[in-house]
Protein backbone atom coordinates (compact mmCIF):
# COMPACT_ATOMS: atom_id res chain seq x y z
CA UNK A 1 68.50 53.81 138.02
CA UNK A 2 67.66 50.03 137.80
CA UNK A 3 69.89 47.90 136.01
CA UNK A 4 69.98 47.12 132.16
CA UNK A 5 68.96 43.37 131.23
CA UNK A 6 72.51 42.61 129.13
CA UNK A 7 70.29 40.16 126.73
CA UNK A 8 68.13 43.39 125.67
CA UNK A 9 71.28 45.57 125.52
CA UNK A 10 73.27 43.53 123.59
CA UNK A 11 70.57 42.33 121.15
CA UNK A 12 70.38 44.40 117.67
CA UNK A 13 67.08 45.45 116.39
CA UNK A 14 65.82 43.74 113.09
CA UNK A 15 66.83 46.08 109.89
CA UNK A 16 63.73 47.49 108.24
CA UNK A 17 63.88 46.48 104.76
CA UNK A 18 64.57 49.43 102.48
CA UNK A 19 61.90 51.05 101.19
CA UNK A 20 61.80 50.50 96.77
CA UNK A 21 62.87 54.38 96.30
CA UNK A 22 65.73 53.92 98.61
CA UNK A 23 66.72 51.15 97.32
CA UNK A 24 67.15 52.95 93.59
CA UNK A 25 68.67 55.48 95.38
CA UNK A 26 71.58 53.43 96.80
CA UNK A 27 71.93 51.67 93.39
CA UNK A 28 71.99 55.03 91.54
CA UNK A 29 75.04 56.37 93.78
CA UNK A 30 76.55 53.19 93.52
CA UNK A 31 76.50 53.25 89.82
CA UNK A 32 77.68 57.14 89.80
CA UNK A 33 80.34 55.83 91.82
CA UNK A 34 81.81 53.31 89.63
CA UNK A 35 81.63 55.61 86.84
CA UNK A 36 83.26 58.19 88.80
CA UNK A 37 86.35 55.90 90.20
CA UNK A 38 86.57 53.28 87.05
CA UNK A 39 86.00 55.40 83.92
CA UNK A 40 82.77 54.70 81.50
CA UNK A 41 81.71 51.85 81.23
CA UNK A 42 78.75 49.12 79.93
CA UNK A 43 75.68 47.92 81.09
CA UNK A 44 77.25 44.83 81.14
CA UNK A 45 80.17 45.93 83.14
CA UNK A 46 77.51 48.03 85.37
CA UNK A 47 75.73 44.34 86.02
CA UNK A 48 79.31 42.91 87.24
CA UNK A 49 80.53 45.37 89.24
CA UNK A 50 77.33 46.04 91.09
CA UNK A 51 75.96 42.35 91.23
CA UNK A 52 72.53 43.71 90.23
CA UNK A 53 70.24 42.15 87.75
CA UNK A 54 70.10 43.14 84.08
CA UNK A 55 66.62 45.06 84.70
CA UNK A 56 67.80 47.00 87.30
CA UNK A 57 70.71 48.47 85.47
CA UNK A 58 68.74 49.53 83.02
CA UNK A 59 66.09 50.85 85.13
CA UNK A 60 69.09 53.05 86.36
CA UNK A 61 71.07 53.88 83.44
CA UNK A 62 67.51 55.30 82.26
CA UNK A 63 66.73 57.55 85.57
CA UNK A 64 70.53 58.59 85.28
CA UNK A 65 70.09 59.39 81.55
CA UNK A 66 66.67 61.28 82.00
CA UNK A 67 68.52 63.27 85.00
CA UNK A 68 71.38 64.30 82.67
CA UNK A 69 73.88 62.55 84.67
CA UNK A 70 75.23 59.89 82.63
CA UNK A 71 75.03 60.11 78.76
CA UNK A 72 76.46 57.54 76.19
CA UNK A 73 80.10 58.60 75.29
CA UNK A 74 81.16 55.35 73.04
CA UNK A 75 80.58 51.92 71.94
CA UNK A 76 82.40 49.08 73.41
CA UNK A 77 84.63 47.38 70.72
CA UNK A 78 84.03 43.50 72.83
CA UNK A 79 80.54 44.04 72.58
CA UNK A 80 78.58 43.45 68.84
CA UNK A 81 76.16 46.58 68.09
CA UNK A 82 73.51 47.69 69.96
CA UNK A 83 72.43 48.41 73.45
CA UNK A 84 74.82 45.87 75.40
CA UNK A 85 77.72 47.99 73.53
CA UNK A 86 76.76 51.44 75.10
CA UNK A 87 79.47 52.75 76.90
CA UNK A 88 78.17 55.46 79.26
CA UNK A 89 80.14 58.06 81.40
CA UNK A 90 78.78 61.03 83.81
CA UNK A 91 78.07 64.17 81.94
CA UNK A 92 81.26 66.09 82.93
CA UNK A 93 79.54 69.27 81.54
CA UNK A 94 77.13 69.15 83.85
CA UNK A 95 78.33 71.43 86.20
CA UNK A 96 81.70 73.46 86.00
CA UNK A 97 83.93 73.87 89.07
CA UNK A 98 87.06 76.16 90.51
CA UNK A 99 90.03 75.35 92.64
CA UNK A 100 92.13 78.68 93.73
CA UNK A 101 95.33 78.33 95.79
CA UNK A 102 96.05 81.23 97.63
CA UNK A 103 99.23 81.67 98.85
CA UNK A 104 100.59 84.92 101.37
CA UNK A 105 101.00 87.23 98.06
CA UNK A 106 99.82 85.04 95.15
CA UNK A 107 96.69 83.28 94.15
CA UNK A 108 96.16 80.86 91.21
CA UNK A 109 92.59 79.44 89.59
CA UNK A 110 92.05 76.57 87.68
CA UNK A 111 88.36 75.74 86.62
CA UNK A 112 88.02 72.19 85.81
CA UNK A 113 84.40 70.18 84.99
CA UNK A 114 82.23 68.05 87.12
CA UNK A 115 85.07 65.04 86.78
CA UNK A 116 87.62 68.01 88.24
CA UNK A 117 89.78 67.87 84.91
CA UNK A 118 91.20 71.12 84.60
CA UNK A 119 90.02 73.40 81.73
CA UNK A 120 91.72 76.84 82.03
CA UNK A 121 94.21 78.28 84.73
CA UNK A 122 95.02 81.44 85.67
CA UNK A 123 97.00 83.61 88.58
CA UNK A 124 94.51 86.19 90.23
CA UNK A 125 95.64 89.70 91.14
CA UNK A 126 95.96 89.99 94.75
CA UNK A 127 94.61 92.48 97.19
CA UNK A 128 92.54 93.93 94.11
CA UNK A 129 89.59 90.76 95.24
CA UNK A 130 86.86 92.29 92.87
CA UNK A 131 89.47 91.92 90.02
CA UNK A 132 90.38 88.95 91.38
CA UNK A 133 86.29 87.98 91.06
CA UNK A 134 86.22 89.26 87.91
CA UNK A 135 89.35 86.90 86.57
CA UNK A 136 87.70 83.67 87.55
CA UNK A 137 84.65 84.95 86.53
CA UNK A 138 86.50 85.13 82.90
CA UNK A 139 88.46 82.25 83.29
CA UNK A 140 85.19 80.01 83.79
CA UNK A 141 83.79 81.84 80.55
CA UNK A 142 87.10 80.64 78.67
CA UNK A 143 86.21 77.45 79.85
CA UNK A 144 82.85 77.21 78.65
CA UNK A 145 81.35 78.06 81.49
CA UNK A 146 77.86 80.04 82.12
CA UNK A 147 78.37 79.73 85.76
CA UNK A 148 80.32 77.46 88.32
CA UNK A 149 78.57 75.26 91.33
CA UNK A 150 81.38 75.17 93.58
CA UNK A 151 84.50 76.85 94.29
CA UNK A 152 86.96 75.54 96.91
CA UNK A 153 90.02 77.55 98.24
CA UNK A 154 92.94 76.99 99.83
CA UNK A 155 94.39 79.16 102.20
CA UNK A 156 97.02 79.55 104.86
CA UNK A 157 96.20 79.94 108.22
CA UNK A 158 93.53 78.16 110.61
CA UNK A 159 90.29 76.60 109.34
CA UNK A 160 87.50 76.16 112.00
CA UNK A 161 85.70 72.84 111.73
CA UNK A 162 82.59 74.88 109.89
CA UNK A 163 85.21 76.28 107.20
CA UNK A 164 85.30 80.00 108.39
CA UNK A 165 89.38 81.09 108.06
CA UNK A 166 90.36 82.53 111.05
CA UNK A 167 93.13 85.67 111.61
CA UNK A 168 96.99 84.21 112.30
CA UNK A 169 99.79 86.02 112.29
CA UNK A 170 100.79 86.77 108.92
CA UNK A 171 98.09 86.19 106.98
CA UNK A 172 96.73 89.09 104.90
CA UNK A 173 93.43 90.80 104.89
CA UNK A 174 93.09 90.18 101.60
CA UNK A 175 92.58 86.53 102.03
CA UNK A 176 89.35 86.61 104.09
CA UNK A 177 88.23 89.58 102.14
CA UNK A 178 88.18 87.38 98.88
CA UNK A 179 86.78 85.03 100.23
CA UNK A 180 84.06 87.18 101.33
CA UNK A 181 83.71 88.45 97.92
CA UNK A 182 83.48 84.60 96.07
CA UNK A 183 80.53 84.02 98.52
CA UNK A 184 79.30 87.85 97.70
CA UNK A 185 79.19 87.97 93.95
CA UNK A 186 79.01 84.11 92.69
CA UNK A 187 75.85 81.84 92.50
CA UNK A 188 78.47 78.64 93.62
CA UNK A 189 78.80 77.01 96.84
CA UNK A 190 82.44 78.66 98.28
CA UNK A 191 84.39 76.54 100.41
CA UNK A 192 87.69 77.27 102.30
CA UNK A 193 90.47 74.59 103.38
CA UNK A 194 93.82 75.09 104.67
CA UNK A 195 96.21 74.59 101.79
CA UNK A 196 98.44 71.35 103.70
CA UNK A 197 95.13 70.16 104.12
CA UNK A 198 94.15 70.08 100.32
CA UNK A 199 97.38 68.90 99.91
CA UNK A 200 97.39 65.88 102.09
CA UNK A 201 93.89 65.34 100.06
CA UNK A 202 96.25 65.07 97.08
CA UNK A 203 98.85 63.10 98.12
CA UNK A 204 96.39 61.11 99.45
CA UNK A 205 94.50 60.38 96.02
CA UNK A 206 96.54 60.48 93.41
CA UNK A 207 100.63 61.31 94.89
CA UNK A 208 103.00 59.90 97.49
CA UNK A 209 100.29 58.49 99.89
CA UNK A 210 98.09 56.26 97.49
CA UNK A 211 98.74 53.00 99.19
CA UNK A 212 98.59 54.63 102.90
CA UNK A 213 95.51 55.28 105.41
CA UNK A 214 97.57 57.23 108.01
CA UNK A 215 100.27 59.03 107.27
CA UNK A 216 101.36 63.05 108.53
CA UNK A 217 102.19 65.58 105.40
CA UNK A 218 104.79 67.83 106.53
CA UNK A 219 104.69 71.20 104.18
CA UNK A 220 107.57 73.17 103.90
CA UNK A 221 107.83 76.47 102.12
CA UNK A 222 108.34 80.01 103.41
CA UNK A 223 106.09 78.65 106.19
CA UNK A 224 105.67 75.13 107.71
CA UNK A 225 102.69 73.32 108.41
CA UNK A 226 101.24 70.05 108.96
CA UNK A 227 98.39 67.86 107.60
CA UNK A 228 97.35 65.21 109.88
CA UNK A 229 95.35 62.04 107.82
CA UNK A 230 94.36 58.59 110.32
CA UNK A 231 93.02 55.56 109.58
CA UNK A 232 92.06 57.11 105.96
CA UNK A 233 90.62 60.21 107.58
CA UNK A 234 91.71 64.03 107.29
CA UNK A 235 92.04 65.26 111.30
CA UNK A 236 91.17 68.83 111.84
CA UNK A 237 90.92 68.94 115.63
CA UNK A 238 88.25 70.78 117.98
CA UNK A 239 88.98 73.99 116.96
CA UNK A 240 90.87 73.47 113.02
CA UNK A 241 94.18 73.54 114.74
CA UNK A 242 95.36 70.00 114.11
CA UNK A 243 99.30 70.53 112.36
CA UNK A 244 99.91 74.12 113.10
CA UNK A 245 103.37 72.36 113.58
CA UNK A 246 105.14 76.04 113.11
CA UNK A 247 104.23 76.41 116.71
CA UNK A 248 105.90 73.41 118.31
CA UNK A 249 108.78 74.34 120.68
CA UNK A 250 111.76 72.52 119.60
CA UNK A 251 115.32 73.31 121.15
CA UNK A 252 117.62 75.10 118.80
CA UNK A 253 115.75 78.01 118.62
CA UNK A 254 116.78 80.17 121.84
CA UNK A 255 113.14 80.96 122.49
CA UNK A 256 109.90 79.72 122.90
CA UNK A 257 107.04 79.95 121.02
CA UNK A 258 103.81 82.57 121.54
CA UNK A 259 100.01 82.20 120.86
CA UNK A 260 100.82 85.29 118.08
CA UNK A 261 104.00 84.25 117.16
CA UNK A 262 105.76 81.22 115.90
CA UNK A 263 109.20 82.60 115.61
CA UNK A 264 109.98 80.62 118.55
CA UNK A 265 109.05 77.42 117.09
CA UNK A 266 109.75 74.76 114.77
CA UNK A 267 108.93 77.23 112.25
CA UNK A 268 112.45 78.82 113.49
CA UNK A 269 114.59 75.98 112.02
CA UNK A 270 112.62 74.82 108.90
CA UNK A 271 110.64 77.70 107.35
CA UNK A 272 112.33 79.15 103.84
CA UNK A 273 114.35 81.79 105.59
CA UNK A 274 115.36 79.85 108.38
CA UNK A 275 116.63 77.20 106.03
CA UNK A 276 118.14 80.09 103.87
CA UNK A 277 120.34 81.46 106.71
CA UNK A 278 121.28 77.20 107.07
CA UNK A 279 122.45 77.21 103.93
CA UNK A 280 124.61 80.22 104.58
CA UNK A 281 126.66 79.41 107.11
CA UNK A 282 127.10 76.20 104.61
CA UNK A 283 129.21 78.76 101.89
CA UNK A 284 126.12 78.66 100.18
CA UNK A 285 124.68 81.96 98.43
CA UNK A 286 122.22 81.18 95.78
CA UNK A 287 118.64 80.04 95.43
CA UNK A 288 117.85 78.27 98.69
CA UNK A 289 115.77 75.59 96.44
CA UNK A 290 119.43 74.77 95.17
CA UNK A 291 120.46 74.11 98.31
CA UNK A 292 117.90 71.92 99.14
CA UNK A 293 118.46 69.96 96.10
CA UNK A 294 121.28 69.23 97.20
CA UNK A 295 123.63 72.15 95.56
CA UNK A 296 124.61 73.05 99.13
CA UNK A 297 126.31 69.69 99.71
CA UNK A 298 125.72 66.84 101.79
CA UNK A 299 126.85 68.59 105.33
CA UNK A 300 123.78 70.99 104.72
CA UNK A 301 121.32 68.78 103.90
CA UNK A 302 122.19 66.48 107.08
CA UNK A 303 121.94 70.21 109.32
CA UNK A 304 118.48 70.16 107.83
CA UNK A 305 117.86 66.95 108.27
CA UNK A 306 118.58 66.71 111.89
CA UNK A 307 116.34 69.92 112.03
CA UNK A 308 113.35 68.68 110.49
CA UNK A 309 113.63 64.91 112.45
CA UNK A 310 113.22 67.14 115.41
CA UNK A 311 109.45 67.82 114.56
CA UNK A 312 109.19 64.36 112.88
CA UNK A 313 109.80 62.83 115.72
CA UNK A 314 107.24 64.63 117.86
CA UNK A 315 104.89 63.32 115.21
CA UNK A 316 105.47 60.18 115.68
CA UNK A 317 105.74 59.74 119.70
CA UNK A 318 102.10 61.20 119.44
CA UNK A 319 100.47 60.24 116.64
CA UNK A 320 102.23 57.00 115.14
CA UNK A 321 101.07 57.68 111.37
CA UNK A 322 103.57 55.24 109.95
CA UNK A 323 104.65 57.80 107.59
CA UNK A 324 105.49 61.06 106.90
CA UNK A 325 105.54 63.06 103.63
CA UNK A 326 108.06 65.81 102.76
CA UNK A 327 105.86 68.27 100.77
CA UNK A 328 105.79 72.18 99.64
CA UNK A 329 108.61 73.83 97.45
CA UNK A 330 111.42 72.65 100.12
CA UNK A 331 109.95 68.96 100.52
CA UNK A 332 109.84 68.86 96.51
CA UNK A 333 113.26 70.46 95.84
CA UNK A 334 114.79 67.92 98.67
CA UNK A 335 113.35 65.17 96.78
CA UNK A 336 113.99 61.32 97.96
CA UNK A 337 117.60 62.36 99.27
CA UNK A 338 116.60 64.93 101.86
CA UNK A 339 113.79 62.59 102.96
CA UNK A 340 116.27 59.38 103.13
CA UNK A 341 118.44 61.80 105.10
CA UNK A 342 115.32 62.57 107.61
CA UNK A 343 114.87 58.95 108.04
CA UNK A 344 118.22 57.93 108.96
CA UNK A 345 118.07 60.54 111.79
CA UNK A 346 114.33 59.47 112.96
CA UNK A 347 115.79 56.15 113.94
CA UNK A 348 117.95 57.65 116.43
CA UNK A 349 115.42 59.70 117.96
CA UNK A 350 111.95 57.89 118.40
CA UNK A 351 111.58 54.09 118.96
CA UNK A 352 108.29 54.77 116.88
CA UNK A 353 108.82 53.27 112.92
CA UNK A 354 108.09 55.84 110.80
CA UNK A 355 108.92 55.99 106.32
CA UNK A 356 109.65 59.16 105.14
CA UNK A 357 108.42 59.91 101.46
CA UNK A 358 109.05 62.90 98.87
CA UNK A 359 106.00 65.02 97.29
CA UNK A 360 104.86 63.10 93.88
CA UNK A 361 103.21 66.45 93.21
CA UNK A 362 105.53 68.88 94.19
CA UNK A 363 104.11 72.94 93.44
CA UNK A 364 100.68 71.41 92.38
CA UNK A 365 99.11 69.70 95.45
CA UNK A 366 97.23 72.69 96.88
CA UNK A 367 95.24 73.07 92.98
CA UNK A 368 95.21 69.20 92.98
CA UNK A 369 93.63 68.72 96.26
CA UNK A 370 91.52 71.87 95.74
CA UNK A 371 90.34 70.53 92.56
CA UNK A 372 89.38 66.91 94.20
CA UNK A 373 87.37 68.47 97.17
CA UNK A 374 85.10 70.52 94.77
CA UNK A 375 84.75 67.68 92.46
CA UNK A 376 83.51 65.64 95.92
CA UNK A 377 81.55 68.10 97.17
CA UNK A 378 79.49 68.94 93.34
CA UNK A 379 79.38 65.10 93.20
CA UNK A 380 77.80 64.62 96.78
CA UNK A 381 75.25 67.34 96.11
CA UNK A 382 74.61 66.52 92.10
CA UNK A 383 74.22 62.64 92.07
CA UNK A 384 72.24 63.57 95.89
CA UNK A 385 68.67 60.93 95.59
């Protein structure tokens, strides 16, 4: 193969200029964009934040109007009457969405509108999954609903890459099977994510993680799991497998972990029973949320602490995220003490710097995150040129 001349590699080609229907294109999701993130807002405030001129905005408030995307919603009170005091927003009736959060024997629904505000929420009956249908289906209708566009649910267990959930051990039938029937029986677009995931999204958006790009959520609940976001990017891995962190083999646990079973794992210290029996041989006896709260006393919650900065710092010698979020029931109930407590120990196992942060969101993440990807994804294909 003859050589490549290094002044034709490393020149760029000239852009093409955009074409004039492009061009509205990328100003129309701009605009959508800004009304999304910043709230309604003015023609005048369009001009500003977009730096286009005054024609153009209202070339594209009027193709945004005619599509019955944006509509007026107020008057400005710093502008005098007329056009210039139009204060438009996106029509959040324009489509009608659903978040579920399915959990190993309980599922909840919320459907929310096109700017994911929640409307009406409902648990679903589980293993019944046409009743379970037939409950959103009515929930929606409570809503004001004729229909809903997209429908995003989180699960536990392994997501591949093109969103199919895939068998692990403990995960009922019922789960894929309702899935199967949301896709079956509703005219939406039915998406599945692995519940840490959504939550991570949530943290990520609107809880503990706002001001962070990278950062690992660690869930904790009768399972434990792990949500892996770098350099402001959710990581799923080749096959979906990225924070199956139940499986890590960790010493304490007098066995190792299988490809069917986690028992062996870190799972074996930190999931809810696990954590229950720690609390035991602490004289504790009642709700193991107590404990975690601190109820069990301080020697308890530095067991658990040393427990969970086992897996922390695993994270961290990999995958330096900077910082690491306590989530799920336990990570909420443990609040800012238990994950001051992880901390303390982290710096006496890894060299890697790593903060440790509480849920903001606590019980809610999974419906919160659930609710932001199907807002996202009836946005992308909506406001679509």
């Amino acid at each position: 193969m003859g050589a490549v001349t290094p002044a034709k590699a490393l020149t760029p080609a000239a852009p093409s200029p955009a074409s004039p229907s492009t061009a509205r294109a990328i100003n129309d999701r701009l605009a959508l964009r800004l009304l999304q993130e910043e709230g309604p807002l003015t023609a005048t405030q369009l001009k500003a934040m977009t730096g286009l001129s005054r024609p153009s905005v209202a070339d594209l408030v009027e193709r945004l109007t005619g599509a019955g995307l944006i509509e007026v919603v107020g008057e400005s009170g710093e502008q005098r009457r007329g056009p210039n005091a139009r204060v438009y927003g996106i029509v959040a009736r324009r489509a009608y969405l659903a978040a579920l959060d399915v959990r190993t024997d309980s599922a909840t629904a919320v459907v929310a509108d096109l700017l994911g505000r929640p409307l009406a929420q409902a648990a679903l009956p589980v293993d019944a999954v046409d009743e379970a249908v037939d409950v959103l289906e009515a929930l929606a209708r409570e809503a004001g609903a004729d229909g809903l566009h997209t429908v995003v649910v989180g699960a536990p267990g392994l997501v591949a890459p093109a969103g199919e959930l895939r068998s692990t051990a403990g995960l009922p039938a019922w789960h894929r099977d309702l899935v199967a029937a949301l896709q079956r029986r509703l005219p939406a677009a039915v998406a599945v994510e692995n519940e840490t995931n959504l939550a991570a999204l949530a943290e990520q958006r609107v809880g503990a993680a706002r001001d962070l790009d990278s950062f690992v959520l660690l869930w904790l609940g009768a399972g434990v799991g792990a949500a892996v976001v770098l350099d402001g990017r959710l990581r799923r891995g080749a096959s979906g497998g990225a924070g199956e962190i139940g499986f890590l083999p960790v010493p304490g646990t007098g066995r190792l972990p299988s490809a069917t079973d986690c028992g062996g794992g870190f799972h074996a210290l930190v999931g809810r029973d696990a954590v229950a029996a720690l609390a035991a041989e602490h004289g504790w006896t009642g709700p193991v949320d107590e404990a975690v709260s601190g109820a069990a006393g301080e020697p308890f919650l530095d067991a658990l602490a040393e427990r969970l900065a086992l897996g922390a710092a695993a994270v961290a010698a990999v995958l330096d995220p900077g910082c690491l979020v306590l989530a799920g029931e336990l990570g909420h109930a443990g609040g800012p003490a238990l994950a001051s407590a992880v901390a303390r120990r982290l710096t006496t196992l890894t060299p890697v710097p790593m903060e440790v942060r509480a849920t903001t969101l606590g019980d809610s993440a999974v419906l919160t995150g659930a609710r932001l990807a199907a807002r996202e994804a009836a946005q992308a294909d909506l406001f679509a040129p």
